[in-house]
Protein backbone atom coordinates (compact mmCIF):
# COMPACT_ATOMS: atom_id res chain seq x y z
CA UNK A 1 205.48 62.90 97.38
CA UNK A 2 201.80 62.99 97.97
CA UNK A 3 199.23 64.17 95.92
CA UNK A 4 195.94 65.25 96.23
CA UNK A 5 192.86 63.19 96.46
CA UNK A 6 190.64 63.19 93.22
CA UNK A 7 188.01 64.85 95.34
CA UNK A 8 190.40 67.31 96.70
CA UNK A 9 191.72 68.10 93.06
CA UNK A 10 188.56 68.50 91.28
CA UNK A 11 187.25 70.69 93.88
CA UNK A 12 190.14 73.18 94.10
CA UNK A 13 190.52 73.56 89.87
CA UNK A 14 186.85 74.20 90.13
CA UNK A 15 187.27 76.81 93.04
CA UNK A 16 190.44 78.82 91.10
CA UNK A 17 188.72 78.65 88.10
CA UNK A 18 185.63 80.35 89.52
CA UNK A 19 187.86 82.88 91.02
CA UNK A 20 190.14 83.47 87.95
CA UNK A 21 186.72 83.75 85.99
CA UNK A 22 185.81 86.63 88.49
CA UNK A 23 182.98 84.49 89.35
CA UNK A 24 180.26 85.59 91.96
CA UNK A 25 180.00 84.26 95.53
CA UNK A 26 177.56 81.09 94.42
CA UNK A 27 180.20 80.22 91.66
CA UNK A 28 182.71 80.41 94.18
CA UNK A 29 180.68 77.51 96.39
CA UNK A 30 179.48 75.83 93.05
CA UNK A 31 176.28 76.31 93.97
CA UNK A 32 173.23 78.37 91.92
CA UNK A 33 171.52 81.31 93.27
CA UNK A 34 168.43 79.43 94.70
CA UNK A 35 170.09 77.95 97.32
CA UNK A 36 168.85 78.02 100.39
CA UNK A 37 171.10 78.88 103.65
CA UNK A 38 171.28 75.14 104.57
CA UNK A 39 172.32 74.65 101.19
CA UNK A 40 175.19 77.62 101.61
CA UNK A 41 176.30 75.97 104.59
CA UNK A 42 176.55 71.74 103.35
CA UNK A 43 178.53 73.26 100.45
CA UNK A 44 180.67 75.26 102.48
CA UNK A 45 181.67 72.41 105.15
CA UNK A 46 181.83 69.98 101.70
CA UNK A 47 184.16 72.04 99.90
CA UNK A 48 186.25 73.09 103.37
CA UNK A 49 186.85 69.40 104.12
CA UNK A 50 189.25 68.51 100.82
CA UNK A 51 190.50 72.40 100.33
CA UNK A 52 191.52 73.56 103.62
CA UNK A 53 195.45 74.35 103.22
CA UNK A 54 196.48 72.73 106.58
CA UNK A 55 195.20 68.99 104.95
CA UNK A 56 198.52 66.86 104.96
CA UNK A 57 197.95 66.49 100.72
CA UNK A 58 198.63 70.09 100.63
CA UNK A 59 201.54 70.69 103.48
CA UNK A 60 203.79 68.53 101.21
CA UNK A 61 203.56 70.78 98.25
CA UNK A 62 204.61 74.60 98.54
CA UNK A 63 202.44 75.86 94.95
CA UNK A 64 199.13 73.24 96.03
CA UNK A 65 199.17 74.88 99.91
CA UNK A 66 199.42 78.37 98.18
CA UNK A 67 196.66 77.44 95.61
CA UNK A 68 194.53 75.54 98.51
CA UNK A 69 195.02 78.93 100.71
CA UNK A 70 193.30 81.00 97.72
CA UNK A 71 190.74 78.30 97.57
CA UNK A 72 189.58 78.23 101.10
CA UNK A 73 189.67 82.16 101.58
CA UNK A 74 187.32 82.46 98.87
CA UNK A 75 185.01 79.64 100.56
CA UNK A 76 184.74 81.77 103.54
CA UNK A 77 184.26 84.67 102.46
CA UNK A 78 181.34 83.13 100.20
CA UNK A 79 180.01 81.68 103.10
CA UNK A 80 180.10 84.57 105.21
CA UNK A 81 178.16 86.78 102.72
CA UNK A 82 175.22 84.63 101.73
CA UNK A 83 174.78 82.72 105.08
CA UNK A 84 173.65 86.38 106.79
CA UNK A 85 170.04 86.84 105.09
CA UNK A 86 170.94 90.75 105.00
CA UNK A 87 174.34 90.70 103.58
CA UNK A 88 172.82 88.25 101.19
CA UNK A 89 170.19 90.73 100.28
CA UNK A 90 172.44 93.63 99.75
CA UNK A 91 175.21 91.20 97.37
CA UNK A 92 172.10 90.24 95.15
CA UNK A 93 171.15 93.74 94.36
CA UNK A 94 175.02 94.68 93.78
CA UNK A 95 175.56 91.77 91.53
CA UNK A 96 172.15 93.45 89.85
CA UNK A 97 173.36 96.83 89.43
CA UNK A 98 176.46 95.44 88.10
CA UNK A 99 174.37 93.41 85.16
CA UNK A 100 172.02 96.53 84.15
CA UNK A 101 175.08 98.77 84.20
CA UNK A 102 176.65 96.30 81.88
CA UNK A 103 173.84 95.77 79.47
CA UNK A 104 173.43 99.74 79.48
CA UNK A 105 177.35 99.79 78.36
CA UNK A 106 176.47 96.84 75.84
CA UNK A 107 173.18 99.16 74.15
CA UNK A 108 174.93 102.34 73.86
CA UNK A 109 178.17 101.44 72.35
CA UNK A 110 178.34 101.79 69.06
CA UNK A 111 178.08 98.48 66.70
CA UNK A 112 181.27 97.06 65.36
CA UNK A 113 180.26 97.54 61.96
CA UNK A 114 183.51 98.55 61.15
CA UNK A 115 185.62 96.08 62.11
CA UNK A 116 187.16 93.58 59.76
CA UNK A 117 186.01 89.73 59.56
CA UNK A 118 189.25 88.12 62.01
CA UNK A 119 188.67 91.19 64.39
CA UNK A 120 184.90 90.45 65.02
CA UNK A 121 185.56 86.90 65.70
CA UNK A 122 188.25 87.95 68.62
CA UNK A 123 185.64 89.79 70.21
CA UNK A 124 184.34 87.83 73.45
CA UNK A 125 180.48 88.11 74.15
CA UNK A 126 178.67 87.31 77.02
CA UNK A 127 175.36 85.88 76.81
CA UNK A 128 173.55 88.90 78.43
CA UNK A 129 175.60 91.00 75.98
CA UNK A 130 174.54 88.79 73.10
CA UNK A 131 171.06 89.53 73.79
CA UNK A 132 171.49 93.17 73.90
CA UNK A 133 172.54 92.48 69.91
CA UNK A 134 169.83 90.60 69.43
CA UNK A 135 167.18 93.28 70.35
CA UNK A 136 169.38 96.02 68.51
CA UNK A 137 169.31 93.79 65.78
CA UNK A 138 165.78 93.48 65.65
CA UNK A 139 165.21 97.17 65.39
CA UNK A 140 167.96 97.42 62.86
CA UNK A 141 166.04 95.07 60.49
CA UNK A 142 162.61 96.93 60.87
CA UNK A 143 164.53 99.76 59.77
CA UNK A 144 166.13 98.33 56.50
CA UNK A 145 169.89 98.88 57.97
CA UNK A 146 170.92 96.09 56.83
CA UNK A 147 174.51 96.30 58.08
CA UNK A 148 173.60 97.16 61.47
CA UNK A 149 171.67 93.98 61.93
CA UNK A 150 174.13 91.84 59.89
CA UNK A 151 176.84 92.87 62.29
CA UNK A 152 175.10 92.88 65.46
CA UNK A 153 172.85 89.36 64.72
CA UNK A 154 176.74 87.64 63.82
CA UNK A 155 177.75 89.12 66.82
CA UNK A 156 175.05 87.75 69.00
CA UNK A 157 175.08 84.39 67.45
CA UNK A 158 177.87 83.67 68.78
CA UNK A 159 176.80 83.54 72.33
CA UNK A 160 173.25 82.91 72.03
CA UNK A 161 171.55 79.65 72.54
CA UNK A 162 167.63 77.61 71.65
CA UNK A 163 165.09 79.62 70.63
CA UNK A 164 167.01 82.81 70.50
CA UNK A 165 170.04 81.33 68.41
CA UNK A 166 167.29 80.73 65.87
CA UNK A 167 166.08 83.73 65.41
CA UNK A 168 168.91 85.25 65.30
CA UNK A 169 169.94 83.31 62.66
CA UNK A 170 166.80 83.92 60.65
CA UNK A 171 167.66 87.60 60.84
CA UNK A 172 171.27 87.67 60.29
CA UNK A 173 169.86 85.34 56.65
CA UNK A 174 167.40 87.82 56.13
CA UNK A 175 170.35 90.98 56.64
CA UNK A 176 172.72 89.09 54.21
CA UNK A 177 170.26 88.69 51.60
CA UNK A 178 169.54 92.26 51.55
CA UNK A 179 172.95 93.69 52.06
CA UNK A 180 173.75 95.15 49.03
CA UNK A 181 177.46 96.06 50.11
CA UNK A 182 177.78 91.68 50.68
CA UNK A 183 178.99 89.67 47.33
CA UNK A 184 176.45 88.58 45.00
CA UNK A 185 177.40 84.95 46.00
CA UNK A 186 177.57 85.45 49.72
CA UNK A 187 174.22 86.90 49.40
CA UNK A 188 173.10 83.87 47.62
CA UNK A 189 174.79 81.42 49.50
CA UNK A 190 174.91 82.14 53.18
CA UNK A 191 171.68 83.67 53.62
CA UNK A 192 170.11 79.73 52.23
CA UNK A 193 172.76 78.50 54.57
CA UNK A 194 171.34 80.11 57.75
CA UNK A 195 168.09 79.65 56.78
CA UNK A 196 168.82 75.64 56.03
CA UNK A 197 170.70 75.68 60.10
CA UNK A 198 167.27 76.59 61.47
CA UNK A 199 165.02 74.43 59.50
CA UNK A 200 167.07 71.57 60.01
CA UNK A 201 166.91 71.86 63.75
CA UNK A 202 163.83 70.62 63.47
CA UNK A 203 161.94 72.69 66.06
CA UNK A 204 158.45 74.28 66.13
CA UNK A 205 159.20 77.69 67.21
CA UNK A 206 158.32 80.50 64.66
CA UNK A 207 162.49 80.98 63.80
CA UNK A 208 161.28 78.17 61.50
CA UNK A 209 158.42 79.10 60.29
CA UNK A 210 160.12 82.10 59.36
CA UNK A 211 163.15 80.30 57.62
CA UNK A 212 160.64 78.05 55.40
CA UNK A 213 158.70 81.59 54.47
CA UNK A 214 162.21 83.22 53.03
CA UNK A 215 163.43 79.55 51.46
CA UNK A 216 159.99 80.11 49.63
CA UNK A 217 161.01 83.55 48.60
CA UNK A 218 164.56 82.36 47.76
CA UNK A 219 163.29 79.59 45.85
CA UNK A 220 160.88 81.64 43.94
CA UNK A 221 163.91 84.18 42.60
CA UNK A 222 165.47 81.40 41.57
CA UNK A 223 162.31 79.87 39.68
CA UNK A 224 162.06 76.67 41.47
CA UNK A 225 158.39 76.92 42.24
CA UNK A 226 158.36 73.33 43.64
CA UNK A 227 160.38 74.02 46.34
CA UNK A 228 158.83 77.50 46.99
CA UNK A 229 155.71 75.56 47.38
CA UNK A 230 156.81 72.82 49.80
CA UNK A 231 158.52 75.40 52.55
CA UNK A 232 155.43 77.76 51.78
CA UNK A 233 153.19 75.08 53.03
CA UNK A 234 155.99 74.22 56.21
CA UNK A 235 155.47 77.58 57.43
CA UNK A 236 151.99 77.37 57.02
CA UNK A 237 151.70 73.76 58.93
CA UNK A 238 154.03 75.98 61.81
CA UNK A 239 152.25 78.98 61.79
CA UNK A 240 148.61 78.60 59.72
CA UNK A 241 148.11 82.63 60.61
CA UNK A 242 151.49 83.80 58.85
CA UNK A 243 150.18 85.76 56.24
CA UNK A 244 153.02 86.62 54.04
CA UNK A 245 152.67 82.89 53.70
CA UNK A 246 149.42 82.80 52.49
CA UNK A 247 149.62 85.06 50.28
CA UNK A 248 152.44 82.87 48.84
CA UNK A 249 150.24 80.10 48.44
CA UNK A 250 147.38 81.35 46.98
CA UNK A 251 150.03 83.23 44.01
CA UNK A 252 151.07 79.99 43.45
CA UNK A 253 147.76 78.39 43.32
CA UNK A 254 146.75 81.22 40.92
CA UNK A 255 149.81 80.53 39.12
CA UNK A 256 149.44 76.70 38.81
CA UNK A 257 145.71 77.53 37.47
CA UNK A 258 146.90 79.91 34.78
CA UNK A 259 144.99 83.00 36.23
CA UNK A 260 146.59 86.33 36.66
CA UNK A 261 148.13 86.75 40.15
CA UNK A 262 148.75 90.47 41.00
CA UNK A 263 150.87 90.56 43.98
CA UNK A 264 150.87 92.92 46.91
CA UNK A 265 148.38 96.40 46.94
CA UNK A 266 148.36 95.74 43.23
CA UNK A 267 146.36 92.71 44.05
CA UNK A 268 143.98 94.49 46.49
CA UNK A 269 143.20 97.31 44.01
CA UNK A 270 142.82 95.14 41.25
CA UNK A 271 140.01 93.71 43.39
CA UNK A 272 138.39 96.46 44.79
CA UNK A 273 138.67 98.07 40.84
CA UNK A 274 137.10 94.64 39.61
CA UNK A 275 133.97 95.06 42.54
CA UNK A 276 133.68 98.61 41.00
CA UNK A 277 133.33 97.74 37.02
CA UNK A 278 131.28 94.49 38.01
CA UNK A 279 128.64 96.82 39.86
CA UNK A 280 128.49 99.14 36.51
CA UNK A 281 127.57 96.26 34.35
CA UNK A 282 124.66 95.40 36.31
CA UNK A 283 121.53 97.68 34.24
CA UNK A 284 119.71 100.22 36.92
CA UNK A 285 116.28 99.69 37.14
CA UNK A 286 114.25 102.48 34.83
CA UNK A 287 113.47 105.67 36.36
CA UNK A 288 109.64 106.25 37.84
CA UNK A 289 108.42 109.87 37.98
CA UNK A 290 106.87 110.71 40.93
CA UNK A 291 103.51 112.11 40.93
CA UNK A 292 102.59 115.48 42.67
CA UNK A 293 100.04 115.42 45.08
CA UNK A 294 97.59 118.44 45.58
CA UNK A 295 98.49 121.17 48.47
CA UNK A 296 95.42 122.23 50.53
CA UNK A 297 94.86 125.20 49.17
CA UNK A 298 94.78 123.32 46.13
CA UNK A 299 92.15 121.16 46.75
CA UNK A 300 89.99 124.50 47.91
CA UNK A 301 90.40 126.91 45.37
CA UNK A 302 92.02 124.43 42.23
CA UNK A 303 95.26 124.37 40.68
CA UNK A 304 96.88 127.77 41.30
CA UNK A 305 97.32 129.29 37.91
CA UNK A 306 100.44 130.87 36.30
């Protein structure tokens, strides 16, 4: 019995699984969306050449013909679509309107903050879907709900990738630490965990800068000033203008010199209350009284009298 070439194997699996993947039309031809209509039509010819069912590898084999039919349907009908520049047109905008009303579905449904750990992880997310979380889960952390962004940032973790991985995993450390309803351990442990994934990546995007800046904090709580020190001045080498960060560093500059280091507003009203009493101390010159001069009808008649 014959079986297909190599050619004519790898290009059918890749053609079914496109289809059973419900990919679109350039999936279908394994080509990307900027391809040009010469492009459209060398991958159709390509692709018809070791898929079409009537090929002698295929007539041999009821299930491969079947499979090969599928195939070379879809080819065509791919090739029909985005070889006409209108029909091409009108598909892109279609395959548009079918991503916004997606990601509209994706931002109004309601987090899955109450599903259980093994639940969560069976839920598939799509990239685009992932990002959706993302941006939910930044709003949920300038808000303080912790839970929110815990569960949304996991859930977009999952599918993200680069730059946006990081910084989603910078927030989701940043949501465990704070979750109160999280174990005490957990809290302690994962959140340095995350943090630890994105430094060690070993990129210069401000996901690390931001994961040195809360290993500072974390050390700090746990009084290891050292080490607070050392990822206070890693942000600051990533990001000189972070300013959490500097006020880090000069605490623990204060600290190191023995000098009282008021943190936060306390710090800024302690200096502006320190201008004030400094000013005080400093003796006014001694008052000069002014001398009256004459009016005119002074100088005529004299000093008026009574």
């Amino acid at each position: 019995m014959s079986t297909p070439t190599l050619d004519s194997q790898s290009a059918l699996q890749s053609i079914l699984s496109a289809i059973a993947a419900e990919g679109d039309h350039f999936t279908v031809l394994l080509i990307t969306r900027e391809a040009t209509a010469g492009d459209v039509r060398d991958a159709y010819f390509r692709l018809a050449k070791v898929v079409h069912p009537d090929l002698p590898v295929f007539l041999v084999n009821p299930k491969l013909r079947a499979d090969a039919t599928r195939a070379f349907q879809a080819i065509t009908v791919a090739h029909a679509m985005l070889s006409d520049a209108n029909k091409r047109a009108a598909y892109l905008q279609t395959l548009e309107s079918a991503k916004t009303a997606k990601l509209v579905e994706a931002m109004t449904a309601p987090m899955p903050q109450s599903m259980s750990s093994s639940t969560r992880l069976q839920v598939k997310i799509s990239p685009d879907t992932a990002k959706v979380y993302l941006a939910r889960g930044r709003l949920a952390l300038q808000r303080r709900d912790w839970q929110v962004a815990q569960d949304g940032l996991s859930l977009a973790s999952r599918a993200l990738t680069g730059s946006e991985l990081l910084e989603a995993k910078v927030g989701l450390g940043w949501a465990v630490f704070n979750n109160t309803t999280n174990a005490e351990a957990d809290r302690i442990s994962r959140s340095r965990d995350l943090w630890m994934e994105v430094v060690d990546s070993k990129d210069k995007s401000a996901s690390v800068a931001q994961s040195h800046y809360y290993l500072a904090v974390w050390n700090k709580m746990h009084g290891d000033m050292r080490e607070a020190s050392k990822h206070v001045e890693a942000c600051l080498a990533l990001d000189p203008r972070h300013i959490d960060a500097q006020r880090e560093k000069l605490l623990i500059e204060r600290r190191k010199s023995g000098t009282a280091a008021p943190t936060g507003r306390l710090e800024a009203v302690s200096v502006r209350r320190a201008s004030r009493t400094s000013s005080a101390a400093v003796p006014m010159p001694p008052k000069v009284p002014l001398k009256k001069e004459p009016s005119f009808l002074e100088k005529l008649f004299g000093p008026k009298k009574g």
